[in-house]
Structure formats: structure tokens, C-alpha cells
N, C-alpha and C. Protein backbone atom coordinates (compact mmCIF):
# COMPACT_ATOMS: atom_id res chain seq x y z
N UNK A 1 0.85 -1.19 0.00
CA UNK A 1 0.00 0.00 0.00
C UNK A 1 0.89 1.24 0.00
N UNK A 2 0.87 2.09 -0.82
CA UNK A 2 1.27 3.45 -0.96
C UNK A 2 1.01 4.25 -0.45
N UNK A 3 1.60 5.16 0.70
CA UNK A 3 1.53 6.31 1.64
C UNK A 3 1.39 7.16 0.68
N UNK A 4 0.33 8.06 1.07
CA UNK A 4 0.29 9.74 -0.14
C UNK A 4 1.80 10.48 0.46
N UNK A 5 1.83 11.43 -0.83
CA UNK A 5 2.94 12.00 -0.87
C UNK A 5 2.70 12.87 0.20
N UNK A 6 4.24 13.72 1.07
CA UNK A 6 4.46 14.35 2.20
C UNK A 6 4.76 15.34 1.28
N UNK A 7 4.25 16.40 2.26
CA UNK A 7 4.91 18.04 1.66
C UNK A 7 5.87 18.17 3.16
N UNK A 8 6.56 19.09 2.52
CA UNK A 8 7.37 20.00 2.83
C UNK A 8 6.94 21.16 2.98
N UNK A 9 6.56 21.74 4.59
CA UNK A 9 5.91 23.19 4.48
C UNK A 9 7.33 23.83 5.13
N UNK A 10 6.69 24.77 4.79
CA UNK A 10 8.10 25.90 5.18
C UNK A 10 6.82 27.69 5.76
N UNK A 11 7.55 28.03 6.65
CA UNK A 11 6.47 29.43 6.82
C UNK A 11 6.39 30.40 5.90
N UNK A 12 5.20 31.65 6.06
CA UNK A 12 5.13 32.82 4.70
C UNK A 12 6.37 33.21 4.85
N UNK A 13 7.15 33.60 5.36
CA UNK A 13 8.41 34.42 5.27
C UNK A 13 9.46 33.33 4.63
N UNK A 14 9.43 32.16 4.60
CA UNK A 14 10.79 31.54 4.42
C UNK A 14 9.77 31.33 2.51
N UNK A 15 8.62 30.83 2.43
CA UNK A 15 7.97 31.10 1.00
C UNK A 15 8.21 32.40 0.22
N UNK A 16 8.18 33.91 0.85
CA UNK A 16 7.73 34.63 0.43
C UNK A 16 9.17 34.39 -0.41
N UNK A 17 10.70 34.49 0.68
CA UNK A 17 12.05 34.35 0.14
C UNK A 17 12.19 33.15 -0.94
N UNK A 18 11.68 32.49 -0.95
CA UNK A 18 11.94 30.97 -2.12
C UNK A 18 11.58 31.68 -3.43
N UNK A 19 10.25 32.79 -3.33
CA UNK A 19 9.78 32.87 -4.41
C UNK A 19 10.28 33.96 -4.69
N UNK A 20 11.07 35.01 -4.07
CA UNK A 20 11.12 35.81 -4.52
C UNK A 20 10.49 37.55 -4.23
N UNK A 21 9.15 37.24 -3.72
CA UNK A 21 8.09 38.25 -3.10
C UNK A 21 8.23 38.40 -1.82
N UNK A 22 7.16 39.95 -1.58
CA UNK A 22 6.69 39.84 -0.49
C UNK A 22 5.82 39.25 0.24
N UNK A 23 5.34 38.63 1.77
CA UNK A 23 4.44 37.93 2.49
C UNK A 23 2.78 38.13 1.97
N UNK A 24 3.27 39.59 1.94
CA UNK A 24 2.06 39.99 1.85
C UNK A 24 1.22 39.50 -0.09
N UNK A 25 1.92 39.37 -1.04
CA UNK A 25 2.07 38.74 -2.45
C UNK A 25 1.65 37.08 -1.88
N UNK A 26 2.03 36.75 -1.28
CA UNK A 26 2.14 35.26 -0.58
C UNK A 26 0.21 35.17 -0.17
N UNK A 27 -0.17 35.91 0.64
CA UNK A 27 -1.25 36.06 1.07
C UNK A 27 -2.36 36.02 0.19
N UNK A 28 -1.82 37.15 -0.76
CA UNK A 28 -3.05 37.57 -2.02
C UNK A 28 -3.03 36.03 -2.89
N UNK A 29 -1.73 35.44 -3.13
CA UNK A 29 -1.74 34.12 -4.06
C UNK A 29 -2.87 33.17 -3.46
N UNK A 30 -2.89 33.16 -1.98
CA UNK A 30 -3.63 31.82 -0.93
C UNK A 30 -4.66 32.90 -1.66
N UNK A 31 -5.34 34.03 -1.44
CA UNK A 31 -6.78 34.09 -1.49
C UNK A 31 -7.33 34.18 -2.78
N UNK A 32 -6.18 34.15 -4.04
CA UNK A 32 -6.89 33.70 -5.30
C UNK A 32 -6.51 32.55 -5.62
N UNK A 33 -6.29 31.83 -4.48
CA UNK A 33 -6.45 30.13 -5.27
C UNK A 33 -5.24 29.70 -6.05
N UNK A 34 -3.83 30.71 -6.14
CA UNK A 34 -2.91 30.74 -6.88
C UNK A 34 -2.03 29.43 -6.23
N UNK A 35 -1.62 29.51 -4.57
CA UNK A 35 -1.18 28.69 -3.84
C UNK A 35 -1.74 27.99 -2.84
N UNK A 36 -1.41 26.66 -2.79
CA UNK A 36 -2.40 25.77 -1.42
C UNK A 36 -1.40 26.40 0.27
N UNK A 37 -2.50 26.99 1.08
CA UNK A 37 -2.45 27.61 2.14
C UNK A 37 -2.05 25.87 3.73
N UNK A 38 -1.35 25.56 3.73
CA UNK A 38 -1.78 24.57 4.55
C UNK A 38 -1.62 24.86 6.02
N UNK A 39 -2.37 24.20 7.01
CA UNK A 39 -2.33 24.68 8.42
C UNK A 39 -4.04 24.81 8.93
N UNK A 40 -4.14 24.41 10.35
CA UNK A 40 -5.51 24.90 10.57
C UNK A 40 -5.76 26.50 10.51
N UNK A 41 -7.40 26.98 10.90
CA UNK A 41 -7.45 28.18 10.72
C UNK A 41 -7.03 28.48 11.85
N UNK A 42 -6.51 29.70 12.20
CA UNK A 42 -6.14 30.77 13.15
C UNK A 42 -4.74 30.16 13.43
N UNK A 43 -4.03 29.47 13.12
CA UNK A 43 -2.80 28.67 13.49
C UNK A 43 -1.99 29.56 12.04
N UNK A 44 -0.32 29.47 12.22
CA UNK A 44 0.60 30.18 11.33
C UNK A 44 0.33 29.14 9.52
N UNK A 45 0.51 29.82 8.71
CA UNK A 45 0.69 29.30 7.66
C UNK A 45 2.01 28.48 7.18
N UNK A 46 1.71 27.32 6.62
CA UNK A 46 2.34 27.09 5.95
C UNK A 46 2.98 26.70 4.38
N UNK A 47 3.30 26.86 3.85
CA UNK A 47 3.28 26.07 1.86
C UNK A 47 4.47 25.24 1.95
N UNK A 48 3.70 24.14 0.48
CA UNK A 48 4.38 23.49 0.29
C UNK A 48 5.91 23.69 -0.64
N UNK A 49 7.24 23.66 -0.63
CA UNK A 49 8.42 23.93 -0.80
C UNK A 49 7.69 23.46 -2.16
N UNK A 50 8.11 22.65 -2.77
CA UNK A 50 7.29 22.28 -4.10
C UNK A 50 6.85 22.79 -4.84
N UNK A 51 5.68 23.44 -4.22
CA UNK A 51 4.91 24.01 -5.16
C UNK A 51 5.65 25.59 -5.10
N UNK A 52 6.09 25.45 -4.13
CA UNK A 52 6.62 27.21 -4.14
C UNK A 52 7.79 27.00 -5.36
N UNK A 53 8.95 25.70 -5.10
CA UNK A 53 10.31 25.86 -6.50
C UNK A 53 9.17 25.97 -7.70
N UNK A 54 8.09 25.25 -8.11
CA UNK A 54 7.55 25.54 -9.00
C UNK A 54 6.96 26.57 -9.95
N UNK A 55 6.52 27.50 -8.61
CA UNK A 55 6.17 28.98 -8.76
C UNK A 55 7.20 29.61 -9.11
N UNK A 56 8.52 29.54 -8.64
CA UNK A 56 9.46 30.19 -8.87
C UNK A 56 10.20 30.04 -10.01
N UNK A 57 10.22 29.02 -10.31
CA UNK A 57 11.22 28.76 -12.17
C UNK A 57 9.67 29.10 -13.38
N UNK A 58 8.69 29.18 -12.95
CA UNK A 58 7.83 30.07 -13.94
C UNK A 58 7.95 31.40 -13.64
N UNK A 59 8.19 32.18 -12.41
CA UNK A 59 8.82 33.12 -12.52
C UNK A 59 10.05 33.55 -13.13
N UNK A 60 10.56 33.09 -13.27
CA UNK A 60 12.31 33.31 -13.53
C UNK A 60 12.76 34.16 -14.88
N UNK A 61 13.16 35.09 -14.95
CA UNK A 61 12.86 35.46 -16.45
C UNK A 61 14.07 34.47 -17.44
N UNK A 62 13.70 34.51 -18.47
CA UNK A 62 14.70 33.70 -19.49
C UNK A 62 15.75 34.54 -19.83
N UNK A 63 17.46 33.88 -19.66
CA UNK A 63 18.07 34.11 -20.26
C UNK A 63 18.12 35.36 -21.33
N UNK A 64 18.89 36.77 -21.93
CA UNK A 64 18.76 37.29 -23.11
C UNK A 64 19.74 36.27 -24.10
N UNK A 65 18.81 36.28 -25.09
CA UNK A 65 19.31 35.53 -26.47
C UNK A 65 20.36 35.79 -26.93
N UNK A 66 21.73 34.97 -27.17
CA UNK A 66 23.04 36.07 -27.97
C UNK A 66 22.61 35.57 -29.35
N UNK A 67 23.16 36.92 -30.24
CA UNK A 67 22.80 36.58 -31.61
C UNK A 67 23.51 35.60 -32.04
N UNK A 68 23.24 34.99 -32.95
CA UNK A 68 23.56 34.12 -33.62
C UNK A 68 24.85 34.46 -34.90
N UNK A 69 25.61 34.22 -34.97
CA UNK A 69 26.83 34.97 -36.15
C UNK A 69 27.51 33.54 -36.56
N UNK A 70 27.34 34.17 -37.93
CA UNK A 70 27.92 32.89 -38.72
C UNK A 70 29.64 32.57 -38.57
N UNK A 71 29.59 31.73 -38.63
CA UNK A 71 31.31 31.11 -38.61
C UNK A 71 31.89 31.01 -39.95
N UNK A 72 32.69 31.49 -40.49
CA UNK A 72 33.25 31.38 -41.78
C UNK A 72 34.58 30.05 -41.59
């Protein structure tokens, strides 16, 4: 039998730093459904590390392109 997968929570402040943002960015994501909030209510928040590296390499901007120059 297969145990469900374990997250890795980490608090808003150590998330807000993974991703990049502020706590308060962290907050607005939980109340549009952007990130899963885990923890009971009135107790500290936590997210999953996971989903936060995830958030973060779609953040990431790409590389600038070097041109391309032909080789003689």
C-alpha cells in the first residue's frame, strides 16, 4: 500500500524568500487560489516547498538571447 505524498511546508516568510516576493504577495496568491495555504485556521501558515520551487522557475525570467553569427 502506498503512503500519499508528504509536503514539505516551510512558513510565509521563508515562501515569500523561495519565491522571490513579499508575504504579503504570498497572502493575495492563498486568497486567489494561486497557492495551497496549509495549516488549521487561526494557526501560522504554511506552503508546500514544491509548489513554491515551482512557482518560482515560472517566474524566472529567461536568459537574453546572444545573436547568432555565422562562422566562416
Amino acid at each position: 500500500m502506498m503512503k500519499p505524498p508528504r509536503h514539505r511546508l516551510v512558513p510565509t516568510n521563508v515562501a515569500a524568500l523561495a519565491v522571490g516576493v513579499s508575504e504579503a504577495t504570498i497572502r493575495k496568491w492563498v486568497s486567489r487560489g494561486k497557492i495551497t495555504r496549509y495549516g488549521a485556521p487561526n494557526c501560522p501558515s504554511e506552503f508546500d516547498i514544491d509548489e513554491l520551487t515551482e512557482i518560482a522557475m515560472r517566474r524566472r525570467p529567461c536568459p537574453p538571447r546572444r545573436p547568432v553569427t555565422a562562422q566562416h
